[in-house]
Each structure stands twice: as C-alpha cells, then as structure tokens.
N, C-alpha and C. Protein backbone atom coordinates (compact mmCIF):
# COMPACT_ATOMS: atom_id res chain seq x y z
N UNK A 1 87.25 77.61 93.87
CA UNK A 1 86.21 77.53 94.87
C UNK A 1 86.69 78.10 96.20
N UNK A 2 88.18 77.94 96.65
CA UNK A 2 88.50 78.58 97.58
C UNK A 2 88.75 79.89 97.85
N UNK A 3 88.73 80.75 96.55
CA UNK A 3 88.73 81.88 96.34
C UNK A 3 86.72 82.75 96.77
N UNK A 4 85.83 82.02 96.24
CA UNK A 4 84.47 82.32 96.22
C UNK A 4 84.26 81.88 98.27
N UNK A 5 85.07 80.71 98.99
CA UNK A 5 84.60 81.01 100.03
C UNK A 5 85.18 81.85 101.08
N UNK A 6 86.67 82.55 100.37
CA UNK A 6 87.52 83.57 101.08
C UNK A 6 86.47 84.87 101.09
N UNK A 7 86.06 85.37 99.97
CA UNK A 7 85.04 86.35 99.60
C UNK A 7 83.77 86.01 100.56
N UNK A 8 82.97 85.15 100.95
CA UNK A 8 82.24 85.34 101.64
C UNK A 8 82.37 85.69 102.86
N UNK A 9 81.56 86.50 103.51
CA UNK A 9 81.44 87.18 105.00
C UNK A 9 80.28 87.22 105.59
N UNK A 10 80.18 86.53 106.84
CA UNK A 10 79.18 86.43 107.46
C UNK A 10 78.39 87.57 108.34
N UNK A 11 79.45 88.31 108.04
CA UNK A 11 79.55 89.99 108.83
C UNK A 11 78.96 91.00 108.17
N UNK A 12 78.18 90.73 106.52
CA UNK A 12 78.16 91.47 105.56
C UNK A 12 76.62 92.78 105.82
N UNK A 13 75.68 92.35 106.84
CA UNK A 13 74.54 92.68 106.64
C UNK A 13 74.56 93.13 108.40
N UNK A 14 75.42 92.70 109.25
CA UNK A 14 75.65 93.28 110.83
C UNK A 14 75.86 94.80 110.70
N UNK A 15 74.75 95.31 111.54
CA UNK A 15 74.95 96.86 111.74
C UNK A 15 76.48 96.73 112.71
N UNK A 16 77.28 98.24 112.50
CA UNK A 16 78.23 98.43 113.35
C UNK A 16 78.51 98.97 114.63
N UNK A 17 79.48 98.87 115.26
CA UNK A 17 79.27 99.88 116.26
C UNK A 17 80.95 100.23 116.73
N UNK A 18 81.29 101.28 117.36
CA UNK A 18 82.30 101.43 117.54
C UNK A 18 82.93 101.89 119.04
N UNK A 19 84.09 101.78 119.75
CA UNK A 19 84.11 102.11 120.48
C UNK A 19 85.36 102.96 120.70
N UNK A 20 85.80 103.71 121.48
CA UNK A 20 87.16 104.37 121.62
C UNK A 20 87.37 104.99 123.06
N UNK A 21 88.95 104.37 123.12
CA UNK A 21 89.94 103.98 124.82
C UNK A 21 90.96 103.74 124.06
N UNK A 22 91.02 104.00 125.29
CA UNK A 22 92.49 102.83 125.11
C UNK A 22 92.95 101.82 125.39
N UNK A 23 94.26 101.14 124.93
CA UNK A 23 94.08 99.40 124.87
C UNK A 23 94.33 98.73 126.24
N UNK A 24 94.02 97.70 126.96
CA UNK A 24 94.20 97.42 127.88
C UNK A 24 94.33 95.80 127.27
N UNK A 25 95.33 95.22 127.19
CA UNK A 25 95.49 93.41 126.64
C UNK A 25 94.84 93.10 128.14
N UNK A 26 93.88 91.71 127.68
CA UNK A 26 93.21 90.70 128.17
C UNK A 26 93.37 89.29 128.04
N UNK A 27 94.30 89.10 126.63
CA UNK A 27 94.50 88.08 126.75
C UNK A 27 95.33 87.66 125.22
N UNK A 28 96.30 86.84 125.19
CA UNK A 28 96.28 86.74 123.98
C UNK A 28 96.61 85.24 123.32
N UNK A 29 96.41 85.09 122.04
CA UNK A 29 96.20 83.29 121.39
C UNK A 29 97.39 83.33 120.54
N UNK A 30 98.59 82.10 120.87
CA UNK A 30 99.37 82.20 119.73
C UNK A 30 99.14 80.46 119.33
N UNK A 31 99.74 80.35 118.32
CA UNK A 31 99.29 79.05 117.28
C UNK A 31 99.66 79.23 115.58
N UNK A 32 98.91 78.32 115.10
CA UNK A 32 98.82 78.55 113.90
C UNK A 32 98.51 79.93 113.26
N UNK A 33 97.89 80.78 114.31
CA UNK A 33 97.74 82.44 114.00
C UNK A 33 97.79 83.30 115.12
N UNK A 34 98.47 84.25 115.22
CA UNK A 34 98.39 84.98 116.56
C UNK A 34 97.14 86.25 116.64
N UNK A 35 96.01 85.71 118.11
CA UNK A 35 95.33 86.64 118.28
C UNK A 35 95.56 87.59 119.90
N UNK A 36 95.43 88.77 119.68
CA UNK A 36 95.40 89.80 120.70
C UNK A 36 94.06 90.10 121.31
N UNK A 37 93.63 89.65 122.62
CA UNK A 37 92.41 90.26 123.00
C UNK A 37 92.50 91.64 123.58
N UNK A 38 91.83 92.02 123.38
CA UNK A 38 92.39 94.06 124.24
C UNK A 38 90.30 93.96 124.26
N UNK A 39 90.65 95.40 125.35
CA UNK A 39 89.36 95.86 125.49
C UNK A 39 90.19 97.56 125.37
N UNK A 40 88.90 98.39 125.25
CA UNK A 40 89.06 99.83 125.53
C UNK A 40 88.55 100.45 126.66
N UNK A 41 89.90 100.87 127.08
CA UNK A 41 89.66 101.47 128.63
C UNK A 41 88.83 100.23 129.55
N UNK A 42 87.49 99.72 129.15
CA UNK A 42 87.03 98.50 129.87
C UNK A 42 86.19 97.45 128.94
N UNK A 43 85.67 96.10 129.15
CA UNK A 43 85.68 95.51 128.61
C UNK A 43 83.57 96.17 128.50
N UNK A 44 83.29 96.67 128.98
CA UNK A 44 82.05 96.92 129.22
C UNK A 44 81.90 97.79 128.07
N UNK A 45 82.52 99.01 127.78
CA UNK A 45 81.82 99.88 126.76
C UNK A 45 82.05 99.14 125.30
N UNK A 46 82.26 97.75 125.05
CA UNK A 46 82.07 97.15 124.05
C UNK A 46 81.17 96.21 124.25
N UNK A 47 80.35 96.23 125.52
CA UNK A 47 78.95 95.02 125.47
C UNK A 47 79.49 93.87 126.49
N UNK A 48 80.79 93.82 127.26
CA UNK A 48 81.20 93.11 127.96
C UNK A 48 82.12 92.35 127.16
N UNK A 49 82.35 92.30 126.02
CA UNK A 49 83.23 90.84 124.76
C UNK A 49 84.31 91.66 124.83
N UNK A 50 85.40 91.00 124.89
CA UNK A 50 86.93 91.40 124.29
C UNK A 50 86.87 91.96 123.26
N UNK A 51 87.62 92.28 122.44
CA UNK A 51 87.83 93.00 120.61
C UNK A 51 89.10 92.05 120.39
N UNK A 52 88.87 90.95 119.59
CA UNK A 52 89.94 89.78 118.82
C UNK A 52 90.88 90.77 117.88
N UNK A 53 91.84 90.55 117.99
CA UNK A 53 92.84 91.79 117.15
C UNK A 53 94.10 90.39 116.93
N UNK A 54 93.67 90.04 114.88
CA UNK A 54 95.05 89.61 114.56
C UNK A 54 96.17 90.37 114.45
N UNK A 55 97.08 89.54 113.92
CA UNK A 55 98.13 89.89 113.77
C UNK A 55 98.77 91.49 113.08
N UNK A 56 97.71 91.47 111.94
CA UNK A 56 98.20 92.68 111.71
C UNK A 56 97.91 93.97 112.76
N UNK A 57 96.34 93.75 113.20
CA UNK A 57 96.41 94.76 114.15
C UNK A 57 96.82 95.33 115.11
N UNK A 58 97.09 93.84 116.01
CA UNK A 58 98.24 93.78 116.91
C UNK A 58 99.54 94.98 116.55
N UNK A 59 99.49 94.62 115.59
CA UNK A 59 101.25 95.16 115.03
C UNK A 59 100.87 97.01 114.73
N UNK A 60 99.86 97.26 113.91
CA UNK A 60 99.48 98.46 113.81
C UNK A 60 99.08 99.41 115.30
N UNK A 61 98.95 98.69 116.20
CA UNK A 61 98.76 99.35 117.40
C UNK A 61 100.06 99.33 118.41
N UNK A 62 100.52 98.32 118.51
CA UNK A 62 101.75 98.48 119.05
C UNK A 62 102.93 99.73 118.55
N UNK A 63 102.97 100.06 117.15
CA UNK A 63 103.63 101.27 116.64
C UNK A 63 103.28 102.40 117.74
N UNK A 64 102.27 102.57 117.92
CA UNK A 64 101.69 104.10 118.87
C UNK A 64 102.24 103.68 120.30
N UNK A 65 102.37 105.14 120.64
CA UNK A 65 102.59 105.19 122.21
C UNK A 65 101.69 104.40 123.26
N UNK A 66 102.32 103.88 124.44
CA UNK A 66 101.11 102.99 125.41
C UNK A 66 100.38 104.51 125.77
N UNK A 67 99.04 104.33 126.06
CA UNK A 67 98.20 105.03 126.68
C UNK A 67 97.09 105.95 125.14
N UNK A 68 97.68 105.57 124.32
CA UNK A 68 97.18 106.68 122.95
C UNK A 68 95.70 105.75 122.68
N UNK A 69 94.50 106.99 122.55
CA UNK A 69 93.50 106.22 122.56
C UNK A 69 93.10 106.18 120.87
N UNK A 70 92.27 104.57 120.93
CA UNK A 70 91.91 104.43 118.95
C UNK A 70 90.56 103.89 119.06
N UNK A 71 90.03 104.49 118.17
CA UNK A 71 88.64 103.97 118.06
C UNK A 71 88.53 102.47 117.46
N UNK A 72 87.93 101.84 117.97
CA UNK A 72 87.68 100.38 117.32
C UNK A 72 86.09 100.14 116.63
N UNK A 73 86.08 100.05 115.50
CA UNK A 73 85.04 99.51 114.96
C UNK A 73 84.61 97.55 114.60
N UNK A 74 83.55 97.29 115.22
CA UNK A 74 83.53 96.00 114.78
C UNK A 74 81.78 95.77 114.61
N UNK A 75 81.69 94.95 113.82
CA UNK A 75 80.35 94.30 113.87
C UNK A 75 79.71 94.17 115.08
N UNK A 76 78.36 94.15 115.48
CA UNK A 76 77.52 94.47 116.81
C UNK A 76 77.09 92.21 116.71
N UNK A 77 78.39 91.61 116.60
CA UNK A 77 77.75 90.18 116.56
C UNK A 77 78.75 90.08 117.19
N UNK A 78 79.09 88.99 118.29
CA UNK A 78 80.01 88.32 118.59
C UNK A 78 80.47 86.99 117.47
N UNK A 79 81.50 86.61 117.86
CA UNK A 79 81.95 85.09 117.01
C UNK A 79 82.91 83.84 118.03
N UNK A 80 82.48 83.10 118.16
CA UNK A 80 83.66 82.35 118.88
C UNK A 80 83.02 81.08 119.40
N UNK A 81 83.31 80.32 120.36
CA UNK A 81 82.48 79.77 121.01
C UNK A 81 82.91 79.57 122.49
N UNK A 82 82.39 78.64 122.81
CA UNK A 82 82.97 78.18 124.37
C UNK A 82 83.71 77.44 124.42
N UNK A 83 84.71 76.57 123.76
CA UNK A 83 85.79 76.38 123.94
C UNK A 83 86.92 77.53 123.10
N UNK A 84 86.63 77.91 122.48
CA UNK A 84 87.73 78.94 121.60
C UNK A 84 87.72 80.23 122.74
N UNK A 85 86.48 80.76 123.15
CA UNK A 85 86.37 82.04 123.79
C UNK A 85 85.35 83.32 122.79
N UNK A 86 84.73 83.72 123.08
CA UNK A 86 83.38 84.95 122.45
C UNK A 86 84.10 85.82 122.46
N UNK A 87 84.31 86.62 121.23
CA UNK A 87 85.02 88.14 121.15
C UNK A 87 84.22 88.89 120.27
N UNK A 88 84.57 89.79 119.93
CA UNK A 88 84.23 90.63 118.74
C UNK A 88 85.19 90.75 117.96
N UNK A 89 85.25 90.53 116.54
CA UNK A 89 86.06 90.97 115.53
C UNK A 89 86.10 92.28 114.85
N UNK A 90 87.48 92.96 114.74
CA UNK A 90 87.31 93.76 114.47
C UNK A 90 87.83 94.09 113.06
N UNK A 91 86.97 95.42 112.64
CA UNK A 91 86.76 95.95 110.97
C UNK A 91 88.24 97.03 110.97
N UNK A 92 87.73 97.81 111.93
CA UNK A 92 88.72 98.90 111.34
C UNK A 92 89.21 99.47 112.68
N UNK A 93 90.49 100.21 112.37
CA UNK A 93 91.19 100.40 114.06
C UNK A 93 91.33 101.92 113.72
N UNK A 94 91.06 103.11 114.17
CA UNK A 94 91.72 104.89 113.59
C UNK A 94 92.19 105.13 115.15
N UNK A 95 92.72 106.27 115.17
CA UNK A 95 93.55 106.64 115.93
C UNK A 95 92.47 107.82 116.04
N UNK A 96 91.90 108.41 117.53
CA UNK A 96 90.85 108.69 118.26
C UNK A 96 91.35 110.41 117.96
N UNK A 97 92.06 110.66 118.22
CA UNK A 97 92.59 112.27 118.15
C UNK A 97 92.74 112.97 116.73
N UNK A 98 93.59 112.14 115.94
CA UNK A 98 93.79 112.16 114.34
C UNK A 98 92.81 111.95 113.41
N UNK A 99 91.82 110.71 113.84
CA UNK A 99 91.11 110.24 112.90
C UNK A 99 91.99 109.17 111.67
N UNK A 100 93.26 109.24 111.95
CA UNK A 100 93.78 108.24 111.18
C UNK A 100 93.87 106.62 111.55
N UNK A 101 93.52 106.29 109.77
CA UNK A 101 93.28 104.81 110.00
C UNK A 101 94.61 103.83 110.05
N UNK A 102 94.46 102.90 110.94
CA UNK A 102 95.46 102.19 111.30
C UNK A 102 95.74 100.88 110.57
N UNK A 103 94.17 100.31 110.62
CA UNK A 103 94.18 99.30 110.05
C UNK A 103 92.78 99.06 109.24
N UNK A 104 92.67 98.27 108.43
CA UNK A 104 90.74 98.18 108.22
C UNK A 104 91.16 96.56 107.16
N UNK A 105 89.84 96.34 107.69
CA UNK A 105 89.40 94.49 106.96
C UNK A 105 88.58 95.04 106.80
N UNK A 106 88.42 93.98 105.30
CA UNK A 106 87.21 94.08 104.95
C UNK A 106 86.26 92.87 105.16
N UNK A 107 85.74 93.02 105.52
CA UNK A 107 84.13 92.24 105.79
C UNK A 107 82.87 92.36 105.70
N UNK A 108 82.78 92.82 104.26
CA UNK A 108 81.54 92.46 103.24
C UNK A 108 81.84 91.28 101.78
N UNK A 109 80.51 91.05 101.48
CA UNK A 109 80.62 90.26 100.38
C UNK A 109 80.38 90.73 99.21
N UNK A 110 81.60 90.14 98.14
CA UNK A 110 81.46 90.43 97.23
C UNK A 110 80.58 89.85 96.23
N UNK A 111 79.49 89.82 96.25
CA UNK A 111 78.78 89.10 95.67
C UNK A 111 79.15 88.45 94.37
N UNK A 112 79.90 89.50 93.07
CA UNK A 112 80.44 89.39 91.52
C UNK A 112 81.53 88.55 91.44
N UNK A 113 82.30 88.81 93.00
CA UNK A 113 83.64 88.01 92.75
C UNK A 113 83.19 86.46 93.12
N UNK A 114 82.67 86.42 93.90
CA UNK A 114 82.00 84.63 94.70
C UNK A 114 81.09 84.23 93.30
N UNK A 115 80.75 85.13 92.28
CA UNK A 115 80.02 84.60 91.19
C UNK A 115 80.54 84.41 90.06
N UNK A 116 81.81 84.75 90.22
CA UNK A 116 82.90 84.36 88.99
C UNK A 116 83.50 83.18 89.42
N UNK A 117 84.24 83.31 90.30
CA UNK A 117 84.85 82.07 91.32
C UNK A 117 83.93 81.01 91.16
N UNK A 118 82.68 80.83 91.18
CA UNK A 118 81.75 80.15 90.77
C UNK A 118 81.48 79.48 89.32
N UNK A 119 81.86 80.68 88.01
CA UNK A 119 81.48 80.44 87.17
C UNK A 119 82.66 79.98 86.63
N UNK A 120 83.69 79.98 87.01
CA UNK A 120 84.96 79.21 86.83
C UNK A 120 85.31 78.11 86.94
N UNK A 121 84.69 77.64 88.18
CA UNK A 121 84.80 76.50 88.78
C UNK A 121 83.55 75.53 87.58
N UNK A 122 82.49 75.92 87.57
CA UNK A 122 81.93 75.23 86.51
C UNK A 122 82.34 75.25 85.04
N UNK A 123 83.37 75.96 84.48
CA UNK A 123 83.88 76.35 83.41
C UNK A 123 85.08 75.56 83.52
N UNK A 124 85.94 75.02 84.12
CA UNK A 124 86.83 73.90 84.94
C UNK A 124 86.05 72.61 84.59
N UNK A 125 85.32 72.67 85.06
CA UNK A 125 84.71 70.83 85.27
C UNK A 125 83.65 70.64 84.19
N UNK A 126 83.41 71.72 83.65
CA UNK A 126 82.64 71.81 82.17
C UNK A 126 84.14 70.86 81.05
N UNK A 127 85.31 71.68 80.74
CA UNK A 127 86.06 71.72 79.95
C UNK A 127 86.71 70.36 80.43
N UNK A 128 86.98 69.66 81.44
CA UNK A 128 87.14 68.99 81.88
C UNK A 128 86.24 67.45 81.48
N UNK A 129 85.32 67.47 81.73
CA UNK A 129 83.72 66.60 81.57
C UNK A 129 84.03 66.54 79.78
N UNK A 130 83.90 67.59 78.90
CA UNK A 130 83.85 67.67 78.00
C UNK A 130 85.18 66.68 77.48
N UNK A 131 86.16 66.91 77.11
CA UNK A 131 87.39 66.42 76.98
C UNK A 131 87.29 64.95 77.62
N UNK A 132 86.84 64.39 78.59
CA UNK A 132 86.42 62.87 78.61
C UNK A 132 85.46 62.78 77.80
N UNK A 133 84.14 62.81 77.58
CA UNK A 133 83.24 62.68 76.63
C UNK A 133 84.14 62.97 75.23
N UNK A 134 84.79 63.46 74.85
CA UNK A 134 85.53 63.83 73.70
C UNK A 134 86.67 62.36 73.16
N UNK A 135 87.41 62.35 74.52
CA UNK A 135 88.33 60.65 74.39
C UNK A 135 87.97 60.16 73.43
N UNK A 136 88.98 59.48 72.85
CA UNK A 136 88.37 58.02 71.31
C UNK A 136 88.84 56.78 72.39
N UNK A 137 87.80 55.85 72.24
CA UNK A 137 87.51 55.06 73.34
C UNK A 137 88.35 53.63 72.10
C-alpha cells in the first residue's frame, strides 16, 4: 500500500511552466530532509514563490559554475503552507545554453502501478482471510 501511495501525484494533471536565470539561494530547510529555496535571477519571473529544490537538486546545481543560467520547470501550483512556507516544486532542472538535463522527477501518476499495488494488497489479505477461515478449529 505504501508503494500505490508513493506512485500517486497530486501534480499529475497541473499545466507547466518554466523559467530560466540564474540561481540566487533564498533560503534553505535542513532536518529530516534538506530543502534549497533559490529563485531565478528574481523571485518574480516565477509568480513571486521560491522554486523548493531537494537534495538531489541542490547537488546537481551546485556541480556548475556560480552565475551559469538553468531553466527550471515546475508545476504552475504552489505547495506548502503557512507555517512550512509556499514554494513551487520542481520537475526538471536543464542547463539554459546546452539544453542539458540536470535533474528531472517525476510527477505523474501511474495509474497501472497504484492498481497493482492495490491488487496485491487485496491478494495479501485475501490469502491471509482465507488461511484463517481454512484453520481446524
């Protein structure tokens, strides 16, 4: 079951949008997971929201020179709240000159896999259920 709610994405049906600068950090979250806030060039040509950049991205952007500009793609939704902070998450990171990709998540749903994960889990507690009903009492 934890597999069918890893597969879901709430991001799956959000038109995209993208932007490209370069990184300017705004802020960043360490904890149980480390997040990077950056904007490009300003926080405005992304709608005013930060761009949330885990760990891996963090790390895929730090490789490049300071000042090298990358296009950022993310969903046109914010996520967060008011105590956590409103950002945008981001899909995919390329490198603005090259066109090479740096990083990319995926965030669509798999519909087949969340329906196996599903049919497993009832195939579990089927075989399970069964085998008590089965017991010699």
């Amino acid at each position: 079951m934890i597999g069918a709610f890893n597969s879901y994405s709430s991001y799956d049906e959000v038109p995209r949008r993208a932007v490209v600068g370069a990184v300017h950090v705004v802020g960043e979250k360490r904890g149980r997971s480390y997040t990077e806030y950056i904007c490009a060039d300003t926080c405005q040509s992304s709608g005013g929201y930060a761009i949330a950049l885990d760990a891996g991205a963090a790390r895929a952007i730090s490789r490049r020179a300071p000042g090298t500009r990358f296009q950022f793609t993310y969903p046109d939704r914010p996520s967060g709240s008011a105590f956590s902070g409103v950002s945008l998450v981001v899909e995919r990171i390329a490198e603005a000159d090259s066109g090479e990709i740096l990083y990319q998540r995926d965030l669509l749903n798999h519909r087949y896999r969340i329906a196996f994960y599903v049919g497993d889990l009832v195939l579990l507690v089927g075989a399970v259920c069964f085998s008590i009903c089965m017991a010699p009492r």
